[in-house]
PDB file of N, CA and C in Angstrom:
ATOM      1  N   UNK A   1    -117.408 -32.251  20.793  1.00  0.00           N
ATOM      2  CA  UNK A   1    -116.579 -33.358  21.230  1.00  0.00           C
ATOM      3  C   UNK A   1    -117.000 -33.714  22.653  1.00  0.00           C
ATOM      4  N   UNK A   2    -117.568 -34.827  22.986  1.00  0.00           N
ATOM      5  CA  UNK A   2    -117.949 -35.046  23.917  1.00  0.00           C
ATOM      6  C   UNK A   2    -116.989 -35.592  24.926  1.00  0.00           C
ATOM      7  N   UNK A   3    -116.873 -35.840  26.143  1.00  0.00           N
ATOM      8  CA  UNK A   3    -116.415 -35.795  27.011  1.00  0.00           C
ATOM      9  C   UNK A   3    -115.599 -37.681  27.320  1.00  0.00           C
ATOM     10  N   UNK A   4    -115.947 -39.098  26.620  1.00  0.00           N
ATOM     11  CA  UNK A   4    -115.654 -39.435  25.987  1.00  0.00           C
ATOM     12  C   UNK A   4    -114.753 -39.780  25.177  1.00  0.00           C
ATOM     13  N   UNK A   5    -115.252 -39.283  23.765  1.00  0.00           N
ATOM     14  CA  UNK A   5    -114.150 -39.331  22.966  1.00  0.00           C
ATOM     15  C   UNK A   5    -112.810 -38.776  23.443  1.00  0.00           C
ATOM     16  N   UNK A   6    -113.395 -37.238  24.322  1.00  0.00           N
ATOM     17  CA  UNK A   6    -111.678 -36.517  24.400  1.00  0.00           C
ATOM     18  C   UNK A   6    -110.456 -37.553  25.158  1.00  0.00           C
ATOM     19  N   UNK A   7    -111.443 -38.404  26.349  1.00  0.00           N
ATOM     20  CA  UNK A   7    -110.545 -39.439  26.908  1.00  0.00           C
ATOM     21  C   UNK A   7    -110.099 -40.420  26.156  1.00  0.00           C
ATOM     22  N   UNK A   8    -110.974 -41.338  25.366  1.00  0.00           N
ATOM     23  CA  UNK A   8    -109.950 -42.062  24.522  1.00  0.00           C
ATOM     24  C   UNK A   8    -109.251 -41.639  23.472  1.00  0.00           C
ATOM     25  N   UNK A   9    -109.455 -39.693  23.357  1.00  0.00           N
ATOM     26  CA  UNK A   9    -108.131 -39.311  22.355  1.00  0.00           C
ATOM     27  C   UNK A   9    -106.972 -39.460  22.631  1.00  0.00           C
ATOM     28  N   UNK A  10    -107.097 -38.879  24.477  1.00  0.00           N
ATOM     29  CA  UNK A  10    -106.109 -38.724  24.981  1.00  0.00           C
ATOM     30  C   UNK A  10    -105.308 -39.912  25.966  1.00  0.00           C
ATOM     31  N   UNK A  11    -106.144 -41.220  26.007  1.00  0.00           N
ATOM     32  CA  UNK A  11    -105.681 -42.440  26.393  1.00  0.00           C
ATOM     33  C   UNK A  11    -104.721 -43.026  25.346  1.00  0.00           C
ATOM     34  N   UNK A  12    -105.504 -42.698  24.092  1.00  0.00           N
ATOM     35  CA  UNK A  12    -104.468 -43.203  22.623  1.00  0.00           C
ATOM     36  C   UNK A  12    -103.428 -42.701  22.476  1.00  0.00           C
ATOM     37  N   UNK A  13    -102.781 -41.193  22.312  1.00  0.00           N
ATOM     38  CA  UNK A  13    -102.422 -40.630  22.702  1.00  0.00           C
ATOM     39  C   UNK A  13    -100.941 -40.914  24.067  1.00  0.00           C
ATOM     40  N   UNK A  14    -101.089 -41.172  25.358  1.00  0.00           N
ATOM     41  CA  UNK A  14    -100.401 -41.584  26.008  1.00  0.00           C
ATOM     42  C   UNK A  14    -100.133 -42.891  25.984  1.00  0.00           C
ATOM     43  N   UNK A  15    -101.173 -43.669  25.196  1.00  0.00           N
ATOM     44  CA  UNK A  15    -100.604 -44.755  25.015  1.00  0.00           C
ATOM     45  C   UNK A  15     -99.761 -45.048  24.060  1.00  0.00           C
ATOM     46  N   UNK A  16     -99.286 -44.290  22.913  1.00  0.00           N
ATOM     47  CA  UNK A  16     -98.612 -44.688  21.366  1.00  0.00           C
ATOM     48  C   UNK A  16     -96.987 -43.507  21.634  1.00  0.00           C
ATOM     49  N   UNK A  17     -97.355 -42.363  21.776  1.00  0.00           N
ATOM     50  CA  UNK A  17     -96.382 -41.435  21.982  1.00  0.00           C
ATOM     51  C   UNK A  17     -96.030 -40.933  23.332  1.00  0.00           C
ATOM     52  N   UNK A  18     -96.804 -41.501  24.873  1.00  0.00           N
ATOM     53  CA  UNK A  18     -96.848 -40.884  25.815  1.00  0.00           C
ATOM     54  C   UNK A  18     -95.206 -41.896  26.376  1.00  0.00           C
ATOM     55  N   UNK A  19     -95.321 -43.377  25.852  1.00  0.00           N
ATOM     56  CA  UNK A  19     -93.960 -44.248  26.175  1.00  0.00           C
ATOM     57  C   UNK A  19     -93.219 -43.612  26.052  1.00  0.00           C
ATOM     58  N   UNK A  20     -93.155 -43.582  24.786  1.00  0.00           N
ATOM     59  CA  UNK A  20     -91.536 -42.845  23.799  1.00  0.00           C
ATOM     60  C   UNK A  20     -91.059 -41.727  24.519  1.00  0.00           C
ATOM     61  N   UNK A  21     -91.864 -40.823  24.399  1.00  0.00           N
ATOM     62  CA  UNK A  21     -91.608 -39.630  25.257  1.00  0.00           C
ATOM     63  C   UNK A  21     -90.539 -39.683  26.693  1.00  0.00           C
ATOM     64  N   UNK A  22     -91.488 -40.915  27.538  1.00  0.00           N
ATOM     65  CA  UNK A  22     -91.072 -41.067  28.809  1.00  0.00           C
ATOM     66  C   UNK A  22     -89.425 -41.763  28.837  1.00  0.00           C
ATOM     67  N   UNK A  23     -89.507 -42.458  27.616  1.00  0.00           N
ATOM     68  CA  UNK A  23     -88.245 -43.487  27.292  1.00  0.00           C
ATOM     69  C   UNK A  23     -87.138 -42.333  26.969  1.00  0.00           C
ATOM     70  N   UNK A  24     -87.574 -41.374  26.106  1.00  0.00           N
ATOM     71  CA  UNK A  24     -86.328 -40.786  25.703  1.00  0.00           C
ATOM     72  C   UNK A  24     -86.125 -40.031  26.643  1.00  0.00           C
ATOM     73  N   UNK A  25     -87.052 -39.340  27.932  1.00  0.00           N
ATOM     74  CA  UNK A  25     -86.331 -38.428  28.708  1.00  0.00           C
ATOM     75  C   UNK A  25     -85.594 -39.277  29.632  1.00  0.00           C
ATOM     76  N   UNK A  26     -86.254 -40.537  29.883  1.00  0.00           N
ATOM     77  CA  UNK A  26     -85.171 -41.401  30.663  1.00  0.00           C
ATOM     78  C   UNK A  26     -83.990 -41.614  30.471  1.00  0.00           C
ATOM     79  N   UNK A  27     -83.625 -41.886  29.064  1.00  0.00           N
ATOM     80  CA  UNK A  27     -81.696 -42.183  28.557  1.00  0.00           C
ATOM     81  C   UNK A  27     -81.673 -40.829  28.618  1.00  0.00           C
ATOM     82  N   UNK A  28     -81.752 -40.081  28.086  1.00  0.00           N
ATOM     83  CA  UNK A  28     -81.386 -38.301  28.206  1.00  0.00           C
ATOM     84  C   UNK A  28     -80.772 -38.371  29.435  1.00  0.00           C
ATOM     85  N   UNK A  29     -81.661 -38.333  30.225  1.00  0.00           N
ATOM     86  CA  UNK A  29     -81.150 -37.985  31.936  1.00  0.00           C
ATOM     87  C   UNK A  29     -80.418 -39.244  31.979  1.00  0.00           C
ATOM     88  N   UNK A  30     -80.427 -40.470  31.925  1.00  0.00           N
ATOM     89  CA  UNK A  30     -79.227 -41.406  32.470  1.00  0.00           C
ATOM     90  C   UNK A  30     -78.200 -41.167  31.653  1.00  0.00           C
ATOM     91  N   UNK A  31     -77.896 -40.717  30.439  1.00  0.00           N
ATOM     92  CA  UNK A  31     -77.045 -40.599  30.232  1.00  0.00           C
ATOM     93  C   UNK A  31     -76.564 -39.040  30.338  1.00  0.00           C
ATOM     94  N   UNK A  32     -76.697 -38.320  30.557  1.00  0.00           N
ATOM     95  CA  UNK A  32     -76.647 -36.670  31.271  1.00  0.00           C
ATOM     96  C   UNK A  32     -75.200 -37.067  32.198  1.00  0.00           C
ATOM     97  N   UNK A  33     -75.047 -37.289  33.268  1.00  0.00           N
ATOM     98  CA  UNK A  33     -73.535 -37.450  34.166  1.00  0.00           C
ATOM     99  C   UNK A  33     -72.158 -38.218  32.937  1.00  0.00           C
ATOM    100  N   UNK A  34     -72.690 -38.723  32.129  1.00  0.00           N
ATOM    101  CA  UNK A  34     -71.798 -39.215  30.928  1.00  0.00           C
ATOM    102  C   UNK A  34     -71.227 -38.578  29.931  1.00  0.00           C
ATOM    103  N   UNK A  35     -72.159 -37.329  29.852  1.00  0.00           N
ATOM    104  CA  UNK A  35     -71.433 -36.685  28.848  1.00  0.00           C
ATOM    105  C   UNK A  35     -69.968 -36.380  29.010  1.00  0.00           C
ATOM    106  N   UNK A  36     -69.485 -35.657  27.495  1.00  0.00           N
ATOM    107  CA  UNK A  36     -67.902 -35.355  27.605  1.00  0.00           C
ATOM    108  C   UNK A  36     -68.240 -33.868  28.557  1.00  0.00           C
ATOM    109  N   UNK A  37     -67.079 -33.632  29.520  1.00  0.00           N
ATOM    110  CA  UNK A  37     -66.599 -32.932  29.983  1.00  0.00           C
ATOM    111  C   UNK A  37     -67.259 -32.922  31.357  1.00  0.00           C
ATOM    112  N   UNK A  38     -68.312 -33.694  31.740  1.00  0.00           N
ATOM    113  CA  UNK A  38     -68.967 -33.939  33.052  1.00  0.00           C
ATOM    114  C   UNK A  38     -68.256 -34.289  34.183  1.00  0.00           C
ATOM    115  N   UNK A  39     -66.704 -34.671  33.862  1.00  0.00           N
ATOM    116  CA  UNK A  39     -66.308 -35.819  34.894  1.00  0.00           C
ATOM    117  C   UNK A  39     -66.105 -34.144  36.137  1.00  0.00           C
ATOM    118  N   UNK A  40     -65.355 -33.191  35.569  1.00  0.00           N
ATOM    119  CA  UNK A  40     -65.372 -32.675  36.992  1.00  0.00           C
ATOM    120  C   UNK A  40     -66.356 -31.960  37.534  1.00  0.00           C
ATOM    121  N   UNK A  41     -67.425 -31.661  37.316  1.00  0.00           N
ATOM    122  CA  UNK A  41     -69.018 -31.328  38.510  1.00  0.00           C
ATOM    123  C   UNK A  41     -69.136 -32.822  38.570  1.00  0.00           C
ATOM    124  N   UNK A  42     -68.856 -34.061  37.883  1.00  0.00           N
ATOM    125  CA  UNK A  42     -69.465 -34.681  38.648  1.00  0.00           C
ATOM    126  C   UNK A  42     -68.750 -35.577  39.877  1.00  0.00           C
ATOM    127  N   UNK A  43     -67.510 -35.295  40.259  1.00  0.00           N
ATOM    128  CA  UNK A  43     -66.064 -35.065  40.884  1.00  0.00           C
ATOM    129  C   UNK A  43     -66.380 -34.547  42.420  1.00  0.00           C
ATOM    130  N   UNK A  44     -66.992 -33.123  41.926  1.00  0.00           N
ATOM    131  CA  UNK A  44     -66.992 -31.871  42.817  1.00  0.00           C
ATOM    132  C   UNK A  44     -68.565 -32.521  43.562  1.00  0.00           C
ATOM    133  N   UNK A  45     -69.287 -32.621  42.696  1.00  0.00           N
ATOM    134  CA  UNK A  45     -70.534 -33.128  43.505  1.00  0.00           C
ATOM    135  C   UNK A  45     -70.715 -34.441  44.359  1.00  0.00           C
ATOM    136  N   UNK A  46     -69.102 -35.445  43.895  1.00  0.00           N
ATOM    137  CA  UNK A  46     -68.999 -36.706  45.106  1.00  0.00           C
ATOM    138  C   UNK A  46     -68.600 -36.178  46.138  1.00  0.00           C
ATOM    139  N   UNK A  47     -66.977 -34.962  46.099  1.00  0.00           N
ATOM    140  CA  UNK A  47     -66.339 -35.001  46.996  1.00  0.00           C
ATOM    141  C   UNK A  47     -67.476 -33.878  47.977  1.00  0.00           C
ATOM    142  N   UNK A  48     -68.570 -33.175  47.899  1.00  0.00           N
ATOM    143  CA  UNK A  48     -69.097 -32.318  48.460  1.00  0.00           C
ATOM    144  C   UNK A  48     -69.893 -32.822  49.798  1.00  0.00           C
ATOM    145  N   UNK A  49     -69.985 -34.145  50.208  1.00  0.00           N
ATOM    146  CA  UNK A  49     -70.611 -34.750  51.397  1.00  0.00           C
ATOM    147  C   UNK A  49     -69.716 -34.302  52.090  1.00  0.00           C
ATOM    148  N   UNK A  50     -67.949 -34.532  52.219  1.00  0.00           N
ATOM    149  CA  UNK A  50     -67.122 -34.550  52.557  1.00  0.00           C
ATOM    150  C   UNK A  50     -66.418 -33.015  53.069  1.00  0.00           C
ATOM    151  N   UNK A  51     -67.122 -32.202  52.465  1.00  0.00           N
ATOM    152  CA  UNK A  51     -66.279 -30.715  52.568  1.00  0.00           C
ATOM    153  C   UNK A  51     -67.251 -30.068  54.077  1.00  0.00           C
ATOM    154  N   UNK A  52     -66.407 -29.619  54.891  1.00  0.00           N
ATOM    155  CA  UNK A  52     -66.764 -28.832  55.888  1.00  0.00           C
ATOM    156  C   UNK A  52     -67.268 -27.874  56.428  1.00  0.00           C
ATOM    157  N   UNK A  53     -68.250 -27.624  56.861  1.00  0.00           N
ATOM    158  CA  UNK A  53     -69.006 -26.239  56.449  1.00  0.00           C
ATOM    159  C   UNK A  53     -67.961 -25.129  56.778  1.00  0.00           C
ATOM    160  N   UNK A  54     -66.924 -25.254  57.468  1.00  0.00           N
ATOM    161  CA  UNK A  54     -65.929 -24.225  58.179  1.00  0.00           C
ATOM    162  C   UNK A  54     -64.823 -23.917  56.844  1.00  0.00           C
ATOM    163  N   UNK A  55     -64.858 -25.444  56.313  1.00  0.00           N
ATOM    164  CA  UNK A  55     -63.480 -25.281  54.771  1.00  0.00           C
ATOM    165  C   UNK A  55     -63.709 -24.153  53.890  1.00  0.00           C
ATOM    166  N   UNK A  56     -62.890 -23.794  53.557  1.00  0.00           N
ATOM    167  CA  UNK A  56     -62.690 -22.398  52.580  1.00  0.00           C
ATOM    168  C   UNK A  56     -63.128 -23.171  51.035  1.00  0.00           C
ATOM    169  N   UNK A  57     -63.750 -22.456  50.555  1.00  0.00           N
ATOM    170  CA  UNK A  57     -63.576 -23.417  48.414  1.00  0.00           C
ATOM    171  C   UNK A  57     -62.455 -23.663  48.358  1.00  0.00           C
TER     172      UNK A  57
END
């Protein structure tokens, strides 16, 4: 297999299944903070700019 072909295996390749791939980890992760039961880490992780390094948990 020459050196070549392996690139347009692997150009074809990222080009047909390399999208999809990228597409589905994208909604995955955007929708990740949505899931059921997320609302409080994702609560705890707004109010955390806000907490004091001196405040007790």
């Amino acid at each position: 297999m020459s050196l070549h072909s392996t690139y347009d295996m692997l150009r074809h390749l990222a080009d047909s299944w390399g999208l999809l791939v990228m597409a589905l980890v994208f909604l995955g992760l955007a929708a990740w903070p949505f899931r059921p039961g997320a609302s409080a880490n994702n609560e705890a992780a707004a109010q955390l700019i806000f907490k004091d390094e001196n405040d007790g948990e």
